[in-house]
PDB file of N, CA and C in Angstrom:
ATOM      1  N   UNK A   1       0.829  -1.196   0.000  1.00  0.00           N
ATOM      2  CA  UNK A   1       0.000   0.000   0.000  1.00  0.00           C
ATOM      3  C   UNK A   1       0.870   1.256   0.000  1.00  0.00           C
ATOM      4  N   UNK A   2       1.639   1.678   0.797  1.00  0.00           N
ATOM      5  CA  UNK A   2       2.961   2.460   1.243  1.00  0.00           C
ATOM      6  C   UNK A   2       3.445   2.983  -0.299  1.00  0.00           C
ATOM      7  N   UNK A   3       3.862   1.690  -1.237  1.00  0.00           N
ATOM      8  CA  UNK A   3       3.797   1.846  -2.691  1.00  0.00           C
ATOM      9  C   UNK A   3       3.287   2.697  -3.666  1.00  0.00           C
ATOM     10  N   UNK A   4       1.823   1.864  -3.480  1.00  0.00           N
ATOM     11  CA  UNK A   4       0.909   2.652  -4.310  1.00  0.00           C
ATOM     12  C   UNK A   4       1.144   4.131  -3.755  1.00  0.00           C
ATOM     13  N   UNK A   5       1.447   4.678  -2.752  1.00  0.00           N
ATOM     14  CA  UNK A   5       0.662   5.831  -2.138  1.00  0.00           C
ATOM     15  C   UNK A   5       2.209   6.549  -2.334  1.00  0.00           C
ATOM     16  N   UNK A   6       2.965   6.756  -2.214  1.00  0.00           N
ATOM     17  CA  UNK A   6       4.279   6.472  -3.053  1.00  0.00           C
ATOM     18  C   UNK A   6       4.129   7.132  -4.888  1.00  0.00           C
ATOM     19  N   UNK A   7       3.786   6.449  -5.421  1.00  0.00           N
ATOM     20  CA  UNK A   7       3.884   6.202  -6.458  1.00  0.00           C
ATOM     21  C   UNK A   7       2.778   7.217  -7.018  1.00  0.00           C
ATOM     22  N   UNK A   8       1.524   7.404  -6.094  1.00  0.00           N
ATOM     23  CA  UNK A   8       0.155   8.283  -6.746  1.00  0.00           C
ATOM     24  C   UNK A   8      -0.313   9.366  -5.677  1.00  0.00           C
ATOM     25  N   UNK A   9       0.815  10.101  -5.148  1.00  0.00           N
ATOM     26  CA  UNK A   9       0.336  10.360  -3.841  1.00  0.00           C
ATOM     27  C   UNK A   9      -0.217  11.832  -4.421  1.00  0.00           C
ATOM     28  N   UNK A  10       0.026  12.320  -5.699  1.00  0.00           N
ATOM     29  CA  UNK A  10      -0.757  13.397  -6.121  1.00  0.00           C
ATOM     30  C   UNK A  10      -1.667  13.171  -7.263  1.00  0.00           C
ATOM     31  N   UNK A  11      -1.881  11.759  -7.523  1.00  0.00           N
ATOM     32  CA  UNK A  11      -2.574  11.686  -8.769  1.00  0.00           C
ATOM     33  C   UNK A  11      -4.055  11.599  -8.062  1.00  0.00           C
ATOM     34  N   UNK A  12      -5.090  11.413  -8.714  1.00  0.00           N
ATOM     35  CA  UNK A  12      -6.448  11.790  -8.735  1.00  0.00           C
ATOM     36  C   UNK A  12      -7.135  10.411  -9.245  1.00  0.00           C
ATOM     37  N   UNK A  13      -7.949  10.079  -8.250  1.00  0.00           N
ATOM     38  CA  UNK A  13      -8.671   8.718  -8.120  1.00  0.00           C
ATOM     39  C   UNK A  13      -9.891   8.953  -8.330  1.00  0.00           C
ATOM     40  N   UNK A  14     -10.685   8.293  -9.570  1.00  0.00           N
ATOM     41  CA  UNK A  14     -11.718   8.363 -10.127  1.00  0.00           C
ATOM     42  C   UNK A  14     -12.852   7.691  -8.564  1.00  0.00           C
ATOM     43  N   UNK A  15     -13.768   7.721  -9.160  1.00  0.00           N
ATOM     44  CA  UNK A  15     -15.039   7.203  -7.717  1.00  0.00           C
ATOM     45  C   UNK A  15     -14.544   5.858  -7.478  1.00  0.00           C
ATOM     46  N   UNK A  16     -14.743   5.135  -8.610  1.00  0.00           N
ATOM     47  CA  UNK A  16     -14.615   3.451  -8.175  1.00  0.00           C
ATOM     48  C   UNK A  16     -13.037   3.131  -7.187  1.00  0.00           C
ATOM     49  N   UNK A  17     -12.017   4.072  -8.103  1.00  0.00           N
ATOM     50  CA  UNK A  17     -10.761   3.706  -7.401  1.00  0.00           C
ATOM     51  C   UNK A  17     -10.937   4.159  -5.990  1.00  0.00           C
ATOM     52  N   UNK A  18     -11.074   5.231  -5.688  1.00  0.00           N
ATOM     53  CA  UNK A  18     -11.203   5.554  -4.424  1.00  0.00           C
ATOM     54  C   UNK A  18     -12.070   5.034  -3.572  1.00  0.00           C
ATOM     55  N   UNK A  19     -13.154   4.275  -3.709  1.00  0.00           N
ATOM     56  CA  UNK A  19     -14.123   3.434  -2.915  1.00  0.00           C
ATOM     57  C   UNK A  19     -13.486   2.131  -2.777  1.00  0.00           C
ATOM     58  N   UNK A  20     -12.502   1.485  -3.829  1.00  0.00           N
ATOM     59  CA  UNK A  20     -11.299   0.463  -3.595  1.00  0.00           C
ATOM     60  C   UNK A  20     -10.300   0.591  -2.763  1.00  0.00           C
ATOM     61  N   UNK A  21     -10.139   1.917  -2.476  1.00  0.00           N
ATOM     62  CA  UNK A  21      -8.942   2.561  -1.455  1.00  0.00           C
ATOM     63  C   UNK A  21      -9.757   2.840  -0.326  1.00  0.00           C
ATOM     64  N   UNK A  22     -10.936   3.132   0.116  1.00  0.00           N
ATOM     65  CA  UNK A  22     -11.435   3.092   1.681  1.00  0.00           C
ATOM     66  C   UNK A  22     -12.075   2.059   1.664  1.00  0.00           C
ATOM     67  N   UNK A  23     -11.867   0.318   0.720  1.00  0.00           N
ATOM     68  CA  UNK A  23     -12.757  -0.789   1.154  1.00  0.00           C
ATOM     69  C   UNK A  23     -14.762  -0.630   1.074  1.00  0.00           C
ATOM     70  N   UNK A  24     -15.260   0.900   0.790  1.00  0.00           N
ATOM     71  CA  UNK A  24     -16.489   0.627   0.658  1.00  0.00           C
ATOM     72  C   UNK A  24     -16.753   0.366  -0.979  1.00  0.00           C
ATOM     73  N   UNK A  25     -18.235   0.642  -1.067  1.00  0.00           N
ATOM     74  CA  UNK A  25     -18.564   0.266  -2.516  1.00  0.00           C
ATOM     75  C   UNK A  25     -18.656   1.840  -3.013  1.00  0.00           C
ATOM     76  N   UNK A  26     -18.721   1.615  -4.590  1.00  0.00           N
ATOM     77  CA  UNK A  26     -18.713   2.946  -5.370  1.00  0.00           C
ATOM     78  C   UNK A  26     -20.101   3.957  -4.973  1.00  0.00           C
ATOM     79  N   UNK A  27     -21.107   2.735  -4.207  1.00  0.00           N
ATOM     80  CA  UNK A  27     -22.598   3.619  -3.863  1.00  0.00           C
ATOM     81  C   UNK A  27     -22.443   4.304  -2.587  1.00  0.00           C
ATOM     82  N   UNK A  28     -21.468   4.053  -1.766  1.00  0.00           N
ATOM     83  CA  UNK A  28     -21.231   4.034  -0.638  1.00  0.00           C
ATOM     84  C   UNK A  28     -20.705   5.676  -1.231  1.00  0.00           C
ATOM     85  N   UNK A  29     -19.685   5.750  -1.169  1.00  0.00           N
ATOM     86  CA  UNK A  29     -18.768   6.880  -1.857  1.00  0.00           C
ATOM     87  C   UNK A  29     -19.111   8.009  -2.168  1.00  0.00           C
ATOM     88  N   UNK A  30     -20.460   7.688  -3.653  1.00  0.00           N
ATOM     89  CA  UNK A  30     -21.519   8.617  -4.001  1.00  0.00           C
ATOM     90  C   UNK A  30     -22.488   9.329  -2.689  1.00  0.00           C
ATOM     91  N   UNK A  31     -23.038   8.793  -2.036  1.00  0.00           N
ATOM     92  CA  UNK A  31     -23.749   9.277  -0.965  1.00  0.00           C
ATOM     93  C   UNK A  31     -23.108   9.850  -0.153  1.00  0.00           C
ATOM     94  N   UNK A  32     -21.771   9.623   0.485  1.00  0.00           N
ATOM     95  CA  UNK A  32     -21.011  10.331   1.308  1.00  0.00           C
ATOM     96  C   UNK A  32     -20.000  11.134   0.496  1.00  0.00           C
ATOM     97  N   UNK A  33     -19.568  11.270  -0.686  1.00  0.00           N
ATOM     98  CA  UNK A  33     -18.405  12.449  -1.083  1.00  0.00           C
ATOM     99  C   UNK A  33     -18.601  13.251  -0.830  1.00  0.00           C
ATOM    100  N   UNK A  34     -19.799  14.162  -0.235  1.00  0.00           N
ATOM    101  CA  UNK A  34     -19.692  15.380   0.394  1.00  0.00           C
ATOM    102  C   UNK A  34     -18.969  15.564   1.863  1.00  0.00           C
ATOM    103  N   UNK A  35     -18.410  14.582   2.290  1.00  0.00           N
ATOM    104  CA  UNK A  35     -17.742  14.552   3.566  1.00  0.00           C
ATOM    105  C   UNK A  35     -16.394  14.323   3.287  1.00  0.00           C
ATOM    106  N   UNK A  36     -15.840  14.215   2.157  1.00  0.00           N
ATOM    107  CA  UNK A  36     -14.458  14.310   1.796  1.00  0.00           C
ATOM    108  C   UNK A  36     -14.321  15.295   0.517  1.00  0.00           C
ATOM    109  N   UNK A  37     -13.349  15.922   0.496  1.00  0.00           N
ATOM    110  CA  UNK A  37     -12.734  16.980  -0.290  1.00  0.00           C
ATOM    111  C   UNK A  37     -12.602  16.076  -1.423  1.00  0.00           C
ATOM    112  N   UNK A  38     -13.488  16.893  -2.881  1.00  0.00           N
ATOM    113  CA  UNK A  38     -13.216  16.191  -4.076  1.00  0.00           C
ATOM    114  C   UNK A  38     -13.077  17.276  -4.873  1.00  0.00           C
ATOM    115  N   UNK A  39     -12.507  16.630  -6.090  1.00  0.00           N
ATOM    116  CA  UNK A  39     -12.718  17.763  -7.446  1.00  0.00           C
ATOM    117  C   UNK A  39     -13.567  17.018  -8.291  1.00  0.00           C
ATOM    118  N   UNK A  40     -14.268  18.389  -8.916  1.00  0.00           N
ATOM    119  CA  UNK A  40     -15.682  17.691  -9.836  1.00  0.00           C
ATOM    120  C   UNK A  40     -15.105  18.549 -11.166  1.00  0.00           C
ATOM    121  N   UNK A  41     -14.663  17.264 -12.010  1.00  0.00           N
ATOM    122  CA  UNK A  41     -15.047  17.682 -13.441  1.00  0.00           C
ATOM    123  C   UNK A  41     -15.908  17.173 -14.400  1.00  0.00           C
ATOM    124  N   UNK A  42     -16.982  18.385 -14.988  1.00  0.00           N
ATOM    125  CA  UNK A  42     -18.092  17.780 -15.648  1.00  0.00           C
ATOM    126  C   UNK A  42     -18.546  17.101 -14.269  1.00  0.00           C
ATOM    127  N   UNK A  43     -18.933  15.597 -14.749  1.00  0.00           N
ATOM    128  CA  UNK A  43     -20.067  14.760 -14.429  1.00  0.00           C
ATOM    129  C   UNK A  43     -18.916  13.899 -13.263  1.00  0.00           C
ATOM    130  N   UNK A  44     -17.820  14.102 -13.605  1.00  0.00           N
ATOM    131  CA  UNK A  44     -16.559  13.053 -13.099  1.00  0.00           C
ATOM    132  C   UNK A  44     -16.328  13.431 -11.504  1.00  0.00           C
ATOM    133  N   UNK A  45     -16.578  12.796 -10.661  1.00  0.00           N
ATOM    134  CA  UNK A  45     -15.636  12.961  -8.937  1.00  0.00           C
ATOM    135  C   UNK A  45     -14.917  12.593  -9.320  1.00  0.00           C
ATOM    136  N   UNK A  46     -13.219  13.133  -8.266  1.00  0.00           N
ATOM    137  CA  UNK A  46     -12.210  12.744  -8.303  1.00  0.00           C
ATOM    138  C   UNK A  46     -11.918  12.755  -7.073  1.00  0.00           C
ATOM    139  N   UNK A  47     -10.812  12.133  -6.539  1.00  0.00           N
ATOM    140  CA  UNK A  47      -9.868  12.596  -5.138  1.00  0.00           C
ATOM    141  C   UNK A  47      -8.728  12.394  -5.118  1.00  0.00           C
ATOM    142  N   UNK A  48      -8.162  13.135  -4.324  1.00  0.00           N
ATOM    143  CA  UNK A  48      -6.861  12.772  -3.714  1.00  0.00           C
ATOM    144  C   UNK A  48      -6.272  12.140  -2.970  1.00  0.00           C
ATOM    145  N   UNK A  49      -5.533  11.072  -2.914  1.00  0.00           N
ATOM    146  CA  UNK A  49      -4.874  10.323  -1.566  1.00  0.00           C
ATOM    147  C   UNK A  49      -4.985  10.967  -0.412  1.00  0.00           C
ATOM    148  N   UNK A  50      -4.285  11.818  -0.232  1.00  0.00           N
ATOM    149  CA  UNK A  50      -4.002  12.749   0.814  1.00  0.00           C
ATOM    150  C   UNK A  50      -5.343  13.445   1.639  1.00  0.00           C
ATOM    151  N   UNK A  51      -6.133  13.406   0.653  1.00  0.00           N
ATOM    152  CA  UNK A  51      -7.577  13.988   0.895  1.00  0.00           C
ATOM    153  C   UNK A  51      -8.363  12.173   1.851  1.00  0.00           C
ATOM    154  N   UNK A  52      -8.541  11.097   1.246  1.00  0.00           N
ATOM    155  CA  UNK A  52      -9.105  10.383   1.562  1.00  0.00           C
ATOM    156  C   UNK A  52      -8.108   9.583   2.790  1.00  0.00           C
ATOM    157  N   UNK A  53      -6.607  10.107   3.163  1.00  0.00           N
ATOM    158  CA  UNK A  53      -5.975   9.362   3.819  1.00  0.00           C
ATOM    159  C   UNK A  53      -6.424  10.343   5.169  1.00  0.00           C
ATOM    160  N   UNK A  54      -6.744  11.761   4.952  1.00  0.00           N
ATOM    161  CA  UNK A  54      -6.992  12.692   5.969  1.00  0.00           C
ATOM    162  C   UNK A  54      -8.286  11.862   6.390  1.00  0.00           C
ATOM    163  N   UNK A  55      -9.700  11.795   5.582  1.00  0.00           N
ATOM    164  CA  UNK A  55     -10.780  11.534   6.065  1.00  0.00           C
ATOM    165  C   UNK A  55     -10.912  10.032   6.853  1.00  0.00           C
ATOM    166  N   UNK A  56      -9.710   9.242   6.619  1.00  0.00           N
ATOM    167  CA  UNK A  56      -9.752   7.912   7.272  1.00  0.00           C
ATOM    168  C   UNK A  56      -9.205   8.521   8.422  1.00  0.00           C
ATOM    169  N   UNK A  57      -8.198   8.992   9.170  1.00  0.00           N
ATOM    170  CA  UNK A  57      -7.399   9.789  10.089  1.00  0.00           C
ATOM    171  C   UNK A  57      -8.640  10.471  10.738  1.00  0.00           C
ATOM    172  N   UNK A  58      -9.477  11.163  10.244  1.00  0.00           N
ATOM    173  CA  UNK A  58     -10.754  12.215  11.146  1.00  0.00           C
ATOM    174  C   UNK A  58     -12.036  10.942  11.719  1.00  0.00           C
ATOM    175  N   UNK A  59     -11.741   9.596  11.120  1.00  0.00           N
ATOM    176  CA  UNK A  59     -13.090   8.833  11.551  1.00  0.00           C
ATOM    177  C   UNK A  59     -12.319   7.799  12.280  1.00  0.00           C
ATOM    178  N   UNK A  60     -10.725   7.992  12.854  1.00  0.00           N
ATOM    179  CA  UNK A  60     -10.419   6.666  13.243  1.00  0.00           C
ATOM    180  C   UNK A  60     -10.789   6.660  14.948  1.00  0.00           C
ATOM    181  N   UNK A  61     -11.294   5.658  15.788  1.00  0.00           N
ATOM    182  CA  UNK A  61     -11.593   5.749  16.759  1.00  0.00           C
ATOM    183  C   UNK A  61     -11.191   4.902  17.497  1.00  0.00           C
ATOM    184  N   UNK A  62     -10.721   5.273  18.751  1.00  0.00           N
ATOM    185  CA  UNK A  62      -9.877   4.605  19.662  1.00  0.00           C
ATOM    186  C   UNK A  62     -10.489   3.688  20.301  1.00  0.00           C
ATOM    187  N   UNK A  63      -9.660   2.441  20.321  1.00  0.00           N
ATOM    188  CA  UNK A  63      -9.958   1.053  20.809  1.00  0.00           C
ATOM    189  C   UNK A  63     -10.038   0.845  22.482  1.00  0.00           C
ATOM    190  N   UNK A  64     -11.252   0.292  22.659  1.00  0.00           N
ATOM    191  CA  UNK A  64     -11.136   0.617  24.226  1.00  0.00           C
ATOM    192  C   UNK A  64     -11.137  -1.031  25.110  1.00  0.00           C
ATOM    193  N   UNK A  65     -10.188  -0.892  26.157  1.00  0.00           N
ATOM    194  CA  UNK A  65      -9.475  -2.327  26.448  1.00  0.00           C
ATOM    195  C   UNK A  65      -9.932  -2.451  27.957  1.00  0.00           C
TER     196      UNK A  65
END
């Protein structure tokens, strides 16, 4: 993963890729992209690593033992 993120850490992830990169589905994504920073061209969402690595970081919640 480290790799990929590496390798695309400024490139721009269409809907499906980025719903492959937080594990939900592409419907999942659609209903919530207003809670992560996207760019809209035309008809197209996009995102950024950095953008969807922040929004995993703002929902992570501490494990209680």
């Amino acid at each position: 993963m480290q790799e990929i993120k590496e390798k695309f850490q400024s490139a721009l992830l269409k809907k499906n890729e980025a719903a492959i990169y937080l594990n939900v589905t592409p419907r999942w994504l659609q209903r919530n992209a207003y809670k992560i920073p996207h760019i809209k061209m035309g008809k197209s969402v996009m995102f950024l690593i950095p953008d969807l690595d922040a929004y995993i970081q703002r929902n992570r919640k501490a494990g209680v033992m």
